[in-house]
Protein backbone atom coordinates (compact mmCIF):
# COMPACT_ATOMS: atom_id res chain seq x y z
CA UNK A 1 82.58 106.35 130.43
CA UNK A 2 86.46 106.72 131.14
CA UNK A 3 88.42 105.52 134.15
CA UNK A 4 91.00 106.46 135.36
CA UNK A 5 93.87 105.25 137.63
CA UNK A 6 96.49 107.01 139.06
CA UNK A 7 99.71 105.13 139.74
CA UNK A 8 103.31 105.82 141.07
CA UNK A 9 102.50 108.54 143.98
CA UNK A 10 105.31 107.90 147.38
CA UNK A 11 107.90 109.54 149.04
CA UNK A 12 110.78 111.14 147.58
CA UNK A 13 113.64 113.40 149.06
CA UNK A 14 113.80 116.71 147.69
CA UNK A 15 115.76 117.37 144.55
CA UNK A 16 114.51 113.79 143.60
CA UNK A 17 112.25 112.33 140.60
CA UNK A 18 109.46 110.42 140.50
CA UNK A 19 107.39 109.14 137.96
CA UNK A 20 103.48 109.01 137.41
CA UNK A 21 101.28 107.00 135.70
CA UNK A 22 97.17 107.13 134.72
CA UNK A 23 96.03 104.04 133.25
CA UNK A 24 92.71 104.08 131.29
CA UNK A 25 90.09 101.87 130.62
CA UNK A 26 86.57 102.23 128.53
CA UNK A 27 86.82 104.40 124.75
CA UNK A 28 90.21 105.17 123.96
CA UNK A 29 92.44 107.89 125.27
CA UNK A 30 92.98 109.37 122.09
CA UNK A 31 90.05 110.90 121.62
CA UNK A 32 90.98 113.02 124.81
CA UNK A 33 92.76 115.75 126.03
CA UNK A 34 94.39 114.37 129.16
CA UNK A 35 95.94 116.24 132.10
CA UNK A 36 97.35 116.42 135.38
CA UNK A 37 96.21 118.47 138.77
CA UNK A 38 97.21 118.69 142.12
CA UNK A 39 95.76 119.43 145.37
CA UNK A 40 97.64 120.03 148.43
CA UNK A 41 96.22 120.41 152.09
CA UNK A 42 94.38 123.48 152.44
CA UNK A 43 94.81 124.79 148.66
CA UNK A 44 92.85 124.72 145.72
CA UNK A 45 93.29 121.86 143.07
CA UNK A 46 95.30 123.13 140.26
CA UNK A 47 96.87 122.26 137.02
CA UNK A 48 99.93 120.86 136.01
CA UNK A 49 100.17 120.01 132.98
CA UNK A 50 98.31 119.13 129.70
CA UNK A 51 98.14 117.11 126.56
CA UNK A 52 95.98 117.15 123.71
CA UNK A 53 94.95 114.67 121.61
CA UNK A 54 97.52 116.65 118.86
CA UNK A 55 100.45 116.18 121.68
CA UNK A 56 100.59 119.89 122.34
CA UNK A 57 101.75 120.41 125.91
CA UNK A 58 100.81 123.12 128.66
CA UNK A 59 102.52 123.44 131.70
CA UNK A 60 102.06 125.29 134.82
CA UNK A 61 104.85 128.03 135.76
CA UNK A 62 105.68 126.29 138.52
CA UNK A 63 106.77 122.93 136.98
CA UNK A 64 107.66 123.90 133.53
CA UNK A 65 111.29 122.88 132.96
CA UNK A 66 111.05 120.41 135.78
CA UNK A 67 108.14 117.96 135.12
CA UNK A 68 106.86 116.42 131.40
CA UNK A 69 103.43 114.80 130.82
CA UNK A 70 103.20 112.35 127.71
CA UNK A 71 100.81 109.86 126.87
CA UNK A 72 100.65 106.76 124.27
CA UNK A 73 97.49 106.28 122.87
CA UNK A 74 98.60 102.63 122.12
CA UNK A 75 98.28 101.78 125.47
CA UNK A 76 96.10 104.24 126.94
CA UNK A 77 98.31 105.51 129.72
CA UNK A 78 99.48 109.11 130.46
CA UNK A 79 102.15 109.87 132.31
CA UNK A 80 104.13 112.25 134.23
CA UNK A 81 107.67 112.36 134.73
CA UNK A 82 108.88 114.66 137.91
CA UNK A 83 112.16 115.71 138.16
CA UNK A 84 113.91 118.66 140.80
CA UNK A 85 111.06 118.11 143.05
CA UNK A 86 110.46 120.47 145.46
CA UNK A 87 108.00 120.54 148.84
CA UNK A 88 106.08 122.61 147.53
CA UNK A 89 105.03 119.83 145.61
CA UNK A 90 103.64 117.62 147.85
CA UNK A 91 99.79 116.98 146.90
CA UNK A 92 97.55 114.65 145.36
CA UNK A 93 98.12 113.99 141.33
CA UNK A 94 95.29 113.29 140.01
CA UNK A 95 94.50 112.06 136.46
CA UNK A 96 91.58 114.01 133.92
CA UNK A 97 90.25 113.43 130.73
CA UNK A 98 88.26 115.73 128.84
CA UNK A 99 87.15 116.76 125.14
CA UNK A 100 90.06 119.68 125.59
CA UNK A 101 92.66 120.83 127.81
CA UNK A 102 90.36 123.34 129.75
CA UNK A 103 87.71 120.64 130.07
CA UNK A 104 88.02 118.05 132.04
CA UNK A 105 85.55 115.49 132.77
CA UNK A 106 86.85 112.09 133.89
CA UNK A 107 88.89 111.95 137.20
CA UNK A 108 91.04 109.36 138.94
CA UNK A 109 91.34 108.66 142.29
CA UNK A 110 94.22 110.29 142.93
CA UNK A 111 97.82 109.45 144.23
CA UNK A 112 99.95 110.88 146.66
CA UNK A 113 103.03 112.36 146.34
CA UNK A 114 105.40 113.40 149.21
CA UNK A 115 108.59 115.34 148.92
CA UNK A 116 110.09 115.23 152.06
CA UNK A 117 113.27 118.64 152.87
């Protein structure tokens, strides 16, 4: 059993950065594909970005160029760096594990992010 917790969500100006975190605790993280979703008010969750155990990375159209997800194994934390942020990208981050990047089966909590005009 994985957990997962999301850290580093808050309010940020447009055009601004902001960094995520998703700590880990239980078997390792490097046995997982790990990735990021969002959820805003009224939408659908949706992806954001991927990692696989191998380090390949996936984004979504609408943050590639602007946003990178890494993770080190060593001390099982992902991460997700935010830059150019937009308000289009206020949601809820959340955290997933999963056996591959289209499979996820561990979730945080989630953490908020606001990106205020």
């Amino acid at each position: 059993q994985v957990q997962l917790v999301e850290s580093g969500g808050g309010l940020v100006q447009a055009g601004g950065s902001l960094g995520l975190s998703c700590a880990a605790s239980g078997p390792t993280l490097s046995i997982y594909a790990m990735g990021w979703y969002r959820q805003a008010p009224g939408k659908q969750r949706e992806l954001v970005a991927t990692i696989t155990r191998l380090f390949t990375t996936r984004y979504s159209d609408s943050v590639k160029g602007r946003f990178t997800i890494a993770r080190d194994n060593a001390l099982n934390t992902v991460y997700l760096q935010m830059n150019s942020l937009k308000d289009e990208d206020t949601a809820v981050y959340y955290c997933a594990a999963g056996p591959n990047s289209d499979s996820a089966v561990y979730w945080g909590q989630g953490t908020q992010v606001t990106v205020s005009p």
